[in-house]
N, C-alpha and C. Protein backbone atom coordinates (compact mmCIF):
# COMPACT_ATOMS: atom_id res chain seq x y z
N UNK A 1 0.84 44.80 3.50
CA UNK A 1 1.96 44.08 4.04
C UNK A 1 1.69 42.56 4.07
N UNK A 2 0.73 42.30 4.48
CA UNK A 2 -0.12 40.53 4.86
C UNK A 2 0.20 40.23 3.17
N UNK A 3 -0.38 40.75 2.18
CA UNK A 3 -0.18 40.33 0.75
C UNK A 3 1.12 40.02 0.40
N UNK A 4 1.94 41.18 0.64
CA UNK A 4 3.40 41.11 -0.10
C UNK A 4 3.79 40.11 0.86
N UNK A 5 3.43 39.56 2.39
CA UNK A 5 4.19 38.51 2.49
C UNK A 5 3.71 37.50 1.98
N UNK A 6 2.45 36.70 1.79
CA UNK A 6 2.24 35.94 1.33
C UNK A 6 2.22 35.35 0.16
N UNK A 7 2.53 36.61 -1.24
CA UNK A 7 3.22 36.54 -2.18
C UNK A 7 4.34 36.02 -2.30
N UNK A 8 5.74 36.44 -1.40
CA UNK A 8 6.69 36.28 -0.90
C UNK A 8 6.65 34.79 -0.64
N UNK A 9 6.18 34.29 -0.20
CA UNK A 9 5.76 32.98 0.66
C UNK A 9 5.48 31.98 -0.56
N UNK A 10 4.90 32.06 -1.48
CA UNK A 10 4.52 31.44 -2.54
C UNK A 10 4.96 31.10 -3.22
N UNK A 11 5.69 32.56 -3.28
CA UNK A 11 7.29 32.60 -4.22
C UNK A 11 8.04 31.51 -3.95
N UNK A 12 8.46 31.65 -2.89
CA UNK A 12 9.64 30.85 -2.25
C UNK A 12 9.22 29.29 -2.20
N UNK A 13 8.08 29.21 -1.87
CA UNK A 13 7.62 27.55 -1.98
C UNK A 13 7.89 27.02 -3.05
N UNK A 14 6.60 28.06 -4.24
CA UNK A 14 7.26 27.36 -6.03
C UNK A 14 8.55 27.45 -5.80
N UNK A 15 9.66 27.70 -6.02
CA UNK A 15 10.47 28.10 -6.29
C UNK A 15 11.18 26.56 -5.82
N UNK A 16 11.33 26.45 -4.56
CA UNK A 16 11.74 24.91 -3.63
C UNK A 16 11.21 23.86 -4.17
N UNK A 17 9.74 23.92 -4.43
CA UNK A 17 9.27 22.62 -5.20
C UNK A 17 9.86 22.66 -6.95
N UNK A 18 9.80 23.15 -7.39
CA UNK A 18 10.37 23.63 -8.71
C UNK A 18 11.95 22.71 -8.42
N UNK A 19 12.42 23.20 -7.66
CA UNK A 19 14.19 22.51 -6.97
C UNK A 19 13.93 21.31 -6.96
N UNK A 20 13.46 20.42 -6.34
CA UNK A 20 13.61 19.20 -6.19
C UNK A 20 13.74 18.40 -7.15
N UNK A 21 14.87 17.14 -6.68
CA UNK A 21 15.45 16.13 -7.74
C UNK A 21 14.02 15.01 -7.76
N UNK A 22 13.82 14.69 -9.07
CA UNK A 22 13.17 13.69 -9.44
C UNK A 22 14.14 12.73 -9.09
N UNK A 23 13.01 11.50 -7.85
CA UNK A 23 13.50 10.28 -7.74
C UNK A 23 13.24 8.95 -8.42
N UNK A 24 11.82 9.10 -9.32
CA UNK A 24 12.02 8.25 -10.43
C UNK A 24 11.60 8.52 -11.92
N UNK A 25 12.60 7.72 -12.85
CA UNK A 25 12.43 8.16 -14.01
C UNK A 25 12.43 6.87 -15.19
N UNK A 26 11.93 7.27 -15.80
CA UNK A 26 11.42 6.23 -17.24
C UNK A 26 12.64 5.33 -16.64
N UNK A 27 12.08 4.17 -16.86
CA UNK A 27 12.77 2.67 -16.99
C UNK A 27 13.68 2.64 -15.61
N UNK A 28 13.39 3.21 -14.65
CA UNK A 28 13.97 3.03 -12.96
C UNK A 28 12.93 1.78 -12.53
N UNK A 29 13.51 0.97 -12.00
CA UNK A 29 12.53 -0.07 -11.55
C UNK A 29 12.92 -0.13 -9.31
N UNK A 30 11.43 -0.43 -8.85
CA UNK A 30 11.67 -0.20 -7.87
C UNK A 30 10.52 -1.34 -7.02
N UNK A 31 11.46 -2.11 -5.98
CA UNK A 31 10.33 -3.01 -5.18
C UNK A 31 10.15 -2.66 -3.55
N UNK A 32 8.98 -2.91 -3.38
CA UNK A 32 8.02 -2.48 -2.04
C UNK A 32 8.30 -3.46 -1.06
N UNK A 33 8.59 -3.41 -0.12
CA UNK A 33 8.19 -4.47 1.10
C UNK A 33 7.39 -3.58 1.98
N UNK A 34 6.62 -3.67 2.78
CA UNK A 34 5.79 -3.29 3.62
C UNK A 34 4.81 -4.56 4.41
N UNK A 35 4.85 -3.75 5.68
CA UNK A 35 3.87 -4.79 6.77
C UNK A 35 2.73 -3.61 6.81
N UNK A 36 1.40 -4.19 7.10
CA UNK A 36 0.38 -2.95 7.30
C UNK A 36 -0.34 -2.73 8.76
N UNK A 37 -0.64 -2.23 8.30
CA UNK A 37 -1.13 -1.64 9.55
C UNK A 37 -3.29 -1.42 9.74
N UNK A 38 -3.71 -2.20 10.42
CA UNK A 38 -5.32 -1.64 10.11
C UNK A 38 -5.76 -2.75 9.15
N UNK A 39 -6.30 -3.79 9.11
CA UNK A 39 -6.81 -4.70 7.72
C UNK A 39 -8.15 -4.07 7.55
N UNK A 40 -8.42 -4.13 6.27
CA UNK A 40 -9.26 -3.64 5.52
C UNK A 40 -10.03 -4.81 5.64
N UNK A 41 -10.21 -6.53 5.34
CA UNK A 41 -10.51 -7.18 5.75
C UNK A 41 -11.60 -7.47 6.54
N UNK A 42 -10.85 -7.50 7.93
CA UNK A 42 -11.87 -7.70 9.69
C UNK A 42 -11.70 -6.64 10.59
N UNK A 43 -12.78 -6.47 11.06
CA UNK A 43 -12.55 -5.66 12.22
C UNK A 43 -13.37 -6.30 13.13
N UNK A 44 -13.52 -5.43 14.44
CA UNK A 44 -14.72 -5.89 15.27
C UNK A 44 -13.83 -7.02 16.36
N UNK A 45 -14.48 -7.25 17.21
CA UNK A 45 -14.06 -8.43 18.03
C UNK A 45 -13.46 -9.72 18.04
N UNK A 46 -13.28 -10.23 18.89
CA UNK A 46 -13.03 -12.13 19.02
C UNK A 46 -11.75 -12.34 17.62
N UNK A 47 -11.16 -10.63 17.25
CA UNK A 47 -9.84 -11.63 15.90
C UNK A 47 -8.43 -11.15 16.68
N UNK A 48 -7.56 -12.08 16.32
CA UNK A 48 -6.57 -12.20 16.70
C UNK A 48 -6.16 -12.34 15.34
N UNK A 49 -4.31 -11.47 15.13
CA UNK A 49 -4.21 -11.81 14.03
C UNK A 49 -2.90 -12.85 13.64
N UNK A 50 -2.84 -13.47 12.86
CA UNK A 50 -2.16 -14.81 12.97
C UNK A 50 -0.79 -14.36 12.16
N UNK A 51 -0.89 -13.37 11.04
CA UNK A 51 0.19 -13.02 9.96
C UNK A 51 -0.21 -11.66 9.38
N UNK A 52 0.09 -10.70 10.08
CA UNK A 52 -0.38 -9.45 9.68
C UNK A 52 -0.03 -9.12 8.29
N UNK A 53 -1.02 -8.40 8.02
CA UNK A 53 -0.95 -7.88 6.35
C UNK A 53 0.41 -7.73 5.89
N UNK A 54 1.13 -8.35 4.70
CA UNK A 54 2.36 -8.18 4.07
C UNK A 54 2.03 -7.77 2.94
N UNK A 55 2.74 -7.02 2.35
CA UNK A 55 2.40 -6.59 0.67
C UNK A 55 4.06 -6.30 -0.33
N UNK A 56 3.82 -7.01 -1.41
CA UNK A 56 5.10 -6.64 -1.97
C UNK A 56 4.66 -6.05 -3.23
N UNK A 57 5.52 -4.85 -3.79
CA UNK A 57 5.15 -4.66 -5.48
C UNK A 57 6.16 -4.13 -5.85
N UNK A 58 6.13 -3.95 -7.23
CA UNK A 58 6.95 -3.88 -8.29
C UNK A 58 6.95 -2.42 -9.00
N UNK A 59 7.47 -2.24 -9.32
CA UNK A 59 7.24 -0.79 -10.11
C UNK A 59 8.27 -0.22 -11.03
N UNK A 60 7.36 -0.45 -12.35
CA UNK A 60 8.24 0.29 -13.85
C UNK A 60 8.48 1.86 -14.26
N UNK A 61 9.57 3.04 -14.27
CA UNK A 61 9.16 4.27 -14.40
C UNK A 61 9.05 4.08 -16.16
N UNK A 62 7.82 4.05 -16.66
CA UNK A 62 6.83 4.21 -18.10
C UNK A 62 7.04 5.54 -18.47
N UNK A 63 6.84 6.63 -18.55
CA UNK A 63 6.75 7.73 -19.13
C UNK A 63 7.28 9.05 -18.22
N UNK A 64 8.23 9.80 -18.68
CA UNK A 64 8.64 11.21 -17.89
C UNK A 64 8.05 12.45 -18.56
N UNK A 65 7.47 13.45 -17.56
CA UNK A 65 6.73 14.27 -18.09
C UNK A 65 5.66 13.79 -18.77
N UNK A 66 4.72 13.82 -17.83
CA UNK A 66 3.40 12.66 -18.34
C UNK A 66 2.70 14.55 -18.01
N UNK A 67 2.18 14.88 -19.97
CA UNK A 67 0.95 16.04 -19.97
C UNK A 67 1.86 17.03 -20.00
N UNK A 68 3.37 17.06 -20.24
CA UNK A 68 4.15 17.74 -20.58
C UNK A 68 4.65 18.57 -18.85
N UNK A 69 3.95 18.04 -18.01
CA UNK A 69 4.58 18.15 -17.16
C UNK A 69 5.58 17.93 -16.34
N UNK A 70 6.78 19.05 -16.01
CA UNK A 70 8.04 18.60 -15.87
C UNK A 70 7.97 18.08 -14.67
N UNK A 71 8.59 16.67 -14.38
CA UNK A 71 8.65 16.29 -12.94
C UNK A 71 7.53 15.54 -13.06
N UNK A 72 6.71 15.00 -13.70
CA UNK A 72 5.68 14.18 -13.13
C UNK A 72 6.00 13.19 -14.21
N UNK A 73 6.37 11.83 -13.34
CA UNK A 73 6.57 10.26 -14.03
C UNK A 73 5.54 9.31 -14.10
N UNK A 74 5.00 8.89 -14.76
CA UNK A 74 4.22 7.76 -14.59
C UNK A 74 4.89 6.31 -14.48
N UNK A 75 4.18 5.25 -13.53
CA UNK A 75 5.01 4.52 -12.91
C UNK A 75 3.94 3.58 -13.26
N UNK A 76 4.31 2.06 -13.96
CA UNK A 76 3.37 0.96 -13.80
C UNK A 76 3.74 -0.59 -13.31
N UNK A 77 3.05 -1.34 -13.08
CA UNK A 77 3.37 -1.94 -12.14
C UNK A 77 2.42 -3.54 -11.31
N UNK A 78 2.58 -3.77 -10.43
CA UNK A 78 2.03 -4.84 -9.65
C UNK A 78 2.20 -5.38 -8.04
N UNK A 79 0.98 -5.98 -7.49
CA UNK A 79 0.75 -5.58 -6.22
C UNK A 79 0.39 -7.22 -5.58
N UNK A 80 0.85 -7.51 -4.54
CA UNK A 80 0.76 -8.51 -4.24
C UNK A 80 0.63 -8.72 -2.69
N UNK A 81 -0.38 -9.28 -1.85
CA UNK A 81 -0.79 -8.80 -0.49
C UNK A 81 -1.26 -9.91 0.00
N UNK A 82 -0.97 -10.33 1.04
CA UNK A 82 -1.66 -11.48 2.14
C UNK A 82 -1.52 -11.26 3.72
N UNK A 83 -2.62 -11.90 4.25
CA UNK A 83 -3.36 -11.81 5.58
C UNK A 83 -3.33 -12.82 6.19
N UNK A 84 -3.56 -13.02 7.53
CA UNK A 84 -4.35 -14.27 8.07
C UNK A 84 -4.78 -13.60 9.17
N UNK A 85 -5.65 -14.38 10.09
CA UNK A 85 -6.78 -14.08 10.92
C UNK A 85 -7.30 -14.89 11.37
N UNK A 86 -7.68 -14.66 12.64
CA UNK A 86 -8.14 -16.04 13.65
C UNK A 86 -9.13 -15.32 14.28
N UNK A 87 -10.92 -16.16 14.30
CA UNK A 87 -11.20 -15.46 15.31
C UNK A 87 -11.81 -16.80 16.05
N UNK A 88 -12.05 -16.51 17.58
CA UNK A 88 -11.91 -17.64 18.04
C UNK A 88 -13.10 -17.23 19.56
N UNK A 89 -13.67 -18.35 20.10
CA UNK A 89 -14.70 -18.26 20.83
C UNK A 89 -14.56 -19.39 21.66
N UNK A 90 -14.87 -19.06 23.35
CA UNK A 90 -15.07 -20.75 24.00
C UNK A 90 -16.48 -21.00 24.62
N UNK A 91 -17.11 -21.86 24.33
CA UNK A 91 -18.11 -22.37 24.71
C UNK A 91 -17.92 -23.29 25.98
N UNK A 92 -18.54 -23.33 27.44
CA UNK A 92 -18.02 -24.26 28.48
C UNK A 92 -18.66 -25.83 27.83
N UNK A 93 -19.55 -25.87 26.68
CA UNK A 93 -19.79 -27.18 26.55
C UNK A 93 -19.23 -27.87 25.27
N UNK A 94 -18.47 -27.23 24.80
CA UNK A 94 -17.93 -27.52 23.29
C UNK A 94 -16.85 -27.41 23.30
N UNK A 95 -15.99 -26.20 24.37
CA UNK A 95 -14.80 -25.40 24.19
C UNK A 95 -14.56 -24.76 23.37
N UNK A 96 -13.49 -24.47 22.73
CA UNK A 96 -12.83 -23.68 21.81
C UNK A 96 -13.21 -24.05 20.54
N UNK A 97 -13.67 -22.84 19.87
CA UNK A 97 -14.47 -22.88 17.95
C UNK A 97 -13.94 -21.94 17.15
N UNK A 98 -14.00 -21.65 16.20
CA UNK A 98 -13.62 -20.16 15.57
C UNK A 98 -13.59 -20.48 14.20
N UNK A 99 -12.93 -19.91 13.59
CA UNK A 99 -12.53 -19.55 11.85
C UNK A 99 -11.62 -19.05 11.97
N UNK A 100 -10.44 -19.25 10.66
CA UNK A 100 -9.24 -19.17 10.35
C UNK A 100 -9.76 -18.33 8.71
N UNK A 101 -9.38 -17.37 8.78
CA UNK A 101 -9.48 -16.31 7.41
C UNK A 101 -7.71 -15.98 6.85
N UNK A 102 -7.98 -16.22 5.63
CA UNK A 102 -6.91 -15.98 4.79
C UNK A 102 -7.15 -14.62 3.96
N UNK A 103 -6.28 -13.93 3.56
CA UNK A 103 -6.81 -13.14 2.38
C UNK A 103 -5.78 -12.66 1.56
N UNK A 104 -5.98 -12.60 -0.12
CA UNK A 104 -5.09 -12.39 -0.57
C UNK A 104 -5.16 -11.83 -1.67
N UNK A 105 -4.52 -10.38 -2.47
CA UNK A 105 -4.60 -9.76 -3.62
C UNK A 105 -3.41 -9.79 -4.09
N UNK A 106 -4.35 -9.65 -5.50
CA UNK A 106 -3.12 -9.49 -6.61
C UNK A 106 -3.80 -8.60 -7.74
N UNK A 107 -2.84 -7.61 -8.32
CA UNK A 107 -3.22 -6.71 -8.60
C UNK A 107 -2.03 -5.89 -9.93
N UNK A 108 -2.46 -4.88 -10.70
CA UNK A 108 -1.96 -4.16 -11.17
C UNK A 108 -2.03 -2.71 -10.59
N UNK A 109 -0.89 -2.05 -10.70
CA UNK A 109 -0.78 -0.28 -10.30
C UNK A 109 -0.81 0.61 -11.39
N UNK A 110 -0.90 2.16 -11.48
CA UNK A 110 -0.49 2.97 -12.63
C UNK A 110 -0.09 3.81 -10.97
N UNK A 111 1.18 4.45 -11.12
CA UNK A 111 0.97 5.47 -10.28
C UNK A 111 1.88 7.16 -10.93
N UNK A 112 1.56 7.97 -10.30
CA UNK A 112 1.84 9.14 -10.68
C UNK A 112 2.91 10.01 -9.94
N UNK A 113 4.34 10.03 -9.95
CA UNK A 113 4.84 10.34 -9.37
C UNK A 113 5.54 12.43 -9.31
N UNK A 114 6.03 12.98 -8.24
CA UNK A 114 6.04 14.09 -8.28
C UNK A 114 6.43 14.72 -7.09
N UNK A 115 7.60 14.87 -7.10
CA UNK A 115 8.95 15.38 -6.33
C UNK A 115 8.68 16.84 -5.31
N UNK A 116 8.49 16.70 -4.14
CA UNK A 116 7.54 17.52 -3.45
C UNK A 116 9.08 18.32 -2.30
N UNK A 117 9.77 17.22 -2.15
CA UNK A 117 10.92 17.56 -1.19
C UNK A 117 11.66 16.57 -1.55
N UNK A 118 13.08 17.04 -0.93
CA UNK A 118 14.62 16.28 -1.24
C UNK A 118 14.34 14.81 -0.83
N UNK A 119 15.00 14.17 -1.50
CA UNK A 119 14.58 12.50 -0.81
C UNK A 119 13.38 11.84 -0.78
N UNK A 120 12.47 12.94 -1.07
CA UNK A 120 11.51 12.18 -0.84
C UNK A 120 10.57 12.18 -2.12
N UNK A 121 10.34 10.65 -3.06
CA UNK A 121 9.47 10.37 -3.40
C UNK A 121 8.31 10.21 -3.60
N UNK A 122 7.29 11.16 -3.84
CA UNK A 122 5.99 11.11 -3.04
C UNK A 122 5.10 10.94 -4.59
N UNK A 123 3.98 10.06 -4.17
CA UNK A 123 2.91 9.33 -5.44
C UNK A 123 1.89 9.34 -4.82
N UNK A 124 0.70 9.07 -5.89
CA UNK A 124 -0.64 8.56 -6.03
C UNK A 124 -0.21 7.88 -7.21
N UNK A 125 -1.71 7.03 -7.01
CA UNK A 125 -2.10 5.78 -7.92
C UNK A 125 -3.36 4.95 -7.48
N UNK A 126 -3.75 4.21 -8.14
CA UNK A 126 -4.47 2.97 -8.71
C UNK A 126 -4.45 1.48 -8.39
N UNK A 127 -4.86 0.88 -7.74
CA UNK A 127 -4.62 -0.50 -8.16
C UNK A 127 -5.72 -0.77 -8.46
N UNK A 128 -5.47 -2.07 -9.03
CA UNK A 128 -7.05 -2.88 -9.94
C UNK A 128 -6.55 -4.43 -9.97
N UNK A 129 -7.51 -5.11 -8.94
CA UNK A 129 -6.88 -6.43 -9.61
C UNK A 129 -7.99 -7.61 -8.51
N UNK A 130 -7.12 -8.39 -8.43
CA UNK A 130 -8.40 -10.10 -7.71
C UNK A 130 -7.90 -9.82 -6.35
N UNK A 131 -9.26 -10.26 -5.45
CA UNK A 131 -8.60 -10.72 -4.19
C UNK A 131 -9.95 -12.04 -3.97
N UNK A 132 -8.77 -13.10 -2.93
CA UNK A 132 -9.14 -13.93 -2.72
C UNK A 132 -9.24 -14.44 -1.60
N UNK A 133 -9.99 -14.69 -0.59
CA UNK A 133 -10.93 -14.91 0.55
C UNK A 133 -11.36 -16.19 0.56
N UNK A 134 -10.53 -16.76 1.83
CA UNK A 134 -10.78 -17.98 2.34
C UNK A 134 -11.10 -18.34 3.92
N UNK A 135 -11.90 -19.10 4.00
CA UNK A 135 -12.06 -19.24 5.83
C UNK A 135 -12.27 -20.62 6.41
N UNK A 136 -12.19 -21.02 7.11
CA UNK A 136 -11.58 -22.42 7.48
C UNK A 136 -12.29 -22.99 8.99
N UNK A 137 -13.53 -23.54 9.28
CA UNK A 137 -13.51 -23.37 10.89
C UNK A 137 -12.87 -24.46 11.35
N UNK A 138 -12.64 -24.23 13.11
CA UNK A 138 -11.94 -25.26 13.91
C UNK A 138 -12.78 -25.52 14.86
N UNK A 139 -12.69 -26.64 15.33
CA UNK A 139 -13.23 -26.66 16.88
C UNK A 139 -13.91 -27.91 16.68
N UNK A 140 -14.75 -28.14 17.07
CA UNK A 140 -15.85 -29.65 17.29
C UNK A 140 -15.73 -29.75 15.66
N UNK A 141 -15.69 -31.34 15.91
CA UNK A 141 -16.04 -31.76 14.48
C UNK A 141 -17.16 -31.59 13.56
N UNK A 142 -18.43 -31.08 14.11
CA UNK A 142 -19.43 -30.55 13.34
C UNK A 142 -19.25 -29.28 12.88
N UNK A 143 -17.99 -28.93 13.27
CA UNK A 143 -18.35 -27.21 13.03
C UNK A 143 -16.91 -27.00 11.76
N UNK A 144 -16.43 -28.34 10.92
CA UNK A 144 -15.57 -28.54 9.91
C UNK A 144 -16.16 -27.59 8.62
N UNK A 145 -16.45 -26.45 8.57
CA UNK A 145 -17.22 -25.66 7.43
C UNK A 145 -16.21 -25.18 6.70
N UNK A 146 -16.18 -24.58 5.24
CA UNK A 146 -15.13 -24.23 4.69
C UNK A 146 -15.67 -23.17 3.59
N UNK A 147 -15.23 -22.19 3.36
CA UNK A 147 -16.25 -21.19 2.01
C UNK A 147 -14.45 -20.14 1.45
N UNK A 148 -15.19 -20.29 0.47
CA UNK A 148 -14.31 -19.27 -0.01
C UNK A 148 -14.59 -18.08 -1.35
N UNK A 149 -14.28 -17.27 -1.76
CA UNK A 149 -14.87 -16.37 -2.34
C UNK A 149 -13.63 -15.13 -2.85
N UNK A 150 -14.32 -14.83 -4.27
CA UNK A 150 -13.06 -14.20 -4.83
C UNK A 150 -13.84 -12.21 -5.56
N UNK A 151 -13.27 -11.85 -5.53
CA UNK A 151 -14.03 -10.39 -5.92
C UNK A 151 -13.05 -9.95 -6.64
N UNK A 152 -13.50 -8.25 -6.90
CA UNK A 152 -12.61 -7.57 -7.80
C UNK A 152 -11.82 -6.45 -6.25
N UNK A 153 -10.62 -6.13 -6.24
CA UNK A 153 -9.75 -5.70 -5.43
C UNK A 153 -9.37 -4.50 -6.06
N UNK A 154 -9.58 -3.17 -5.67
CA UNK A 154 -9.29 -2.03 -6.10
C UNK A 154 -9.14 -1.05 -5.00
N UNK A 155 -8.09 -0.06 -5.58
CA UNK A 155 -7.29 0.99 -4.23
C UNK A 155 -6.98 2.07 -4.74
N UNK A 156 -7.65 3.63 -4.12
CA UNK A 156 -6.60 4.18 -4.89
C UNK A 156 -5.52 4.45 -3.60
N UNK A 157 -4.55 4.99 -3.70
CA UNK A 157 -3.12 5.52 -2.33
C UNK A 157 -2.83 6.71 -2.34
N UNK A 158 -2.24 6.72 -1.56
CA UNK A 158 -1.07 7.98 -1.52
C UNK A 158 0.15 7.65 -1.06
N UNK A 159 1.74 8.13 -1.29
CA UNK A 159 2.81 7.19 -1.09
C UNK A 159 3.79 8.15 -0.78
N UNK A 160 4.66 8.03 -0.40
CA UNK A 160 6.08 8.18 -0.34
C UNK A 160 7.38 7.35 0.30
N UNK A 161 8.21 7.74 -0.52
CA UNK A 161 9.78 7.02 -0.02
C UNK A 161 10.79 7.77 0.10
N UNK A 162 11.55 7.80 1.15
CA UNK A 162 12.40 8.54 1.78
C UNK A 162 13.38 7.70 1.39
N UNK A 163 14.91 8.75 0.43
CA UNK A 163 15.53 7.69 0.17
C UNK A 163 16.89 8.14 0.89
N UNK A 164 17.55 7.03 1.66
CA UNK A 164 18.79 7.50 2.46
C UNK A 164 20.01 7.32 1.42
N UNK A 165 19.81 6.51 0.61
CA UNK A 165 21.06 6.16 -0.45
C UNK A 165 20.25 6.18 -1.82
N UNK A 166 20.87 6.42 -3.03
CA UNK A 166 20.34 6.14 -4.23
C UNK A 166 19.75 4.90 -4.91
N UNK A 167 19.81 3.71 -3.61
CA UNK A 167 18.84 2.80 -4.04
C UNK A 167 18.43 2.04 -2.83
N UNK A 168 17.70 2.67 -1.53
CA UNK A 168 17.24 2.18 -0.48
C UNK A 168 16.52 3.42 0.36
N UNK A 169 15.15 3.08 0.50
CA UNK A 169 14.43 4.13 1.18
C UNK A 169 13.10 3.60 2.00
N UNK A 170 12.77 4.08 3.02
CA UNK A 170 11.84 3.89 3.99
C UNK A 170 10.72 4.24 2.77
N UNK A 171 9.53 3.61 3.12
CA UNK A 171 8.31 3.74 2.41
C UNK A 171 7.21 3.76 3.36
N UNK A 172 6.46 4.37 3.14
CA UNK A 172 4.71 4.56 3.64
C UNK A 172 3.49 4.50 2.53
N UNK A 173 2.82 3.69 2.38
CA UNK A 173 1.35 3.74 1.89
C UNK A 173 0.40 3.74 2.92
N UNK A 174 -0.66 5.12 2.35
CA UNK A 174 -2.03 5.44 2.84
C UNK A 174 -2.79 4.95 1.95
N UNK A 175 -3.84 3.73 1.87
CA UNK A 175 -4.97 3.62 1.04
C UNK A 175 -5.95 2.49 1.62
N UNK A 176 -6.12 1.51 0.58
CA UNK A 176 -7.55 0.63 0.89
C UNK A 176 -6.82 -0.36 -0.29
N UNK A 177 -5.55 -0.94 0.20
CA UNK A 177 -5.49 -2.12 0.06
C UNK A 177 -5.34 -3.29 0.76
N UNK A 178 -4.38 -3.90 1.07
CA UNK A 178 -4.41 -5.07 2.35
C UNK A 178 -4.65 -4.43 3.57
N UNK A 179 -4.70 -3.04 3.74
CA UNK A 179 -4.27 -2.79 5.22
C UNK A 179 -4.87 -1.12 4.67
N UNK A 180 -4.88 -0.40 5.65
CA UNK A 180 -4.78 1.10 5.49
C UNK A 180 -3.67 1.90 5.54
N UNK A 181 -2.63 1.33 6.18
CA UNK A 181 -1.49 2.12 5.85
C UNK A 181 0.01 0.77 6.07
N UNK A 182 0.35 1.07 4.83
CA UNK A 182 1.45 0.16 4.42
C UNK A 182 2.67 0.82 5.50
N UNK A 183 3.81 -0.03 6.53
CA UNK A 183 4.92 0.91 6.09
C UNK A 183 6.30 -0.55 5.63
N UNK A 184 7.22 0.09 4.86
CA UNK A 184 8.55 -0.78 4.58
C UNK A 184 9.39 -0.04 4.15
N UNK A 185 10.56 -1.16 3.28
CA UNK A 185 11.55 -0.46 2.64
C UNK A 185 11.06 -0.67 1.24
N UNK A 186 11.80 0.44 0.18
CA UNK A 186 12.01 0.14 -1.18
C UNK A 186 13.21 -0.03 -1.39
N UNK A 187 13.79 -0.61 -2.35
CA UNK A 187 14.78 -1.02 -3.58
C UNK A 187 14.62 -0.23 -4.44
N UNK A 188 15.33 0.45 -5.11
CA UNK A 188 15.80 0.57 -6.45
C UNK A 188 16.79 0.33 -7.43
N UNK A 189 16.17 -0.25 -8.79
CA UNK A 189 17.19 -0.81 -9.25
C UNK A 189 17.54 -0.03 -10.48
C-alpha cells in the first residue's frame, strides 16, 4: 500500500511539473532590481551600513531546450552590484576615526532556467566577473590613509521570480554575490 501510494505521488508531481508554463524563452529579455540582504563583504563589529547592497542585471533568453531538454532555457547576461560601509570607533583622546568601504562588481551571468510551479520562474547560474574595493579613513588628520584593491568576483545562485502580470514579478536571489540573498522586482521585456 506505502508503494502504490508513493508511486501515485510521483506520478502526480511529474505530471504538475511536466504542466508548468515556461516563463522565459529564447530572446525574452529581463532586468533585476534587488536590495540585499547579509554583505558578503564585512561582517563582525564597529560597521554601520551607509548604502546597503544594490544589484541590478540584465538577462538574454539564448537557447530553449538547452540538451534537448524540454523546458530548460539558457539565459545570458550581466551583473552589476554596489555597497558602502562605515566602520567607526571613538577614542576619548582623538575622538571619532574609522574607514569608509565601498564595494563594487561587475560581472557576466549564464543561467539555467526551469519551470518548477505556475508563476514562478525558478534558476541557477554563474557569475564571473571584477570586483572593486575601496576604503577611505576619517578622523584625525594622521589617520588620512587610502588603499584600494580589485580581484576576480564569482557566484554561483539560486533564483526565482514570481510573476503577477506577464511582465512584472517579485524576485529572490540566494548566493555569494553582493549580499547573500538578493530580494526585488523583475521586468520583462
Amino acid at each position: 500500500m506505502k508503494r502504490t501510494l508513493l508511486i501515485l505521488a510521483t506520478l502526480i508531481t511529474a505530471s504538475t511539473l511536466m504542466a508548468q508554463e515556461v516563463l522565459l524563452r529564447k530572446d525574452d529579455k529581463v532586468v533585476n532590481l534587488g536590495i540585499g540582504l547579509g554583505s558578503t563583504f564585512y561582517s563582525g563589529g564597529f560597521y554601520t551600513t551607509q548604502l546597503p547592497p544594490i544589484s541590478a542585471s540584465f538577462e538574454l533568453g539564448y537557447i530553449d531546450d538547452v540538451l534537448d531538454i524540454t523546458d530548460l532555457t539558457l539565459g545570458l547576461g550581466g551583473y552589476l552590484a554596489f555597497s558602502k560601509a562605515k566602520q567607526e570607533w571613538t577614542n576619548p583622546s582623538i575622538g571619532l576615526y574609522g574607514y569608509e568601504y565601498t564595494y563594487f562588481i561587475l560581472g557576466g551571468r549564464a543561467l539555467l532556467h526551469y519551470p518548477l510551479v505556475d508563476n514562478l520562474d525558478t534558476y541557477t547560474g554563474l557569475m564571473l566577473g571584477a570586483r572593486i574595493n575601496s576604503s577611505q579613513s576619517f578622523g584625525t588628520p594622521e589617520s588620512s590613509a587610502s588603499a584600494s584593491g580589485s580581484g576576480i568576483a564569482y557566484s554561483w545562485f539560486l533564483g526565482g521570480r514570481y510573476y503577477f502580470t506577464d511582465n512584472l514579478a517579485l524576485m529572490a536571489e540566494l548566493g555569494y554575490g553582493i549580499s547573500y540573498l538578493n530580494l526585488g522586482v523583475a521586468f520583462k521585456f
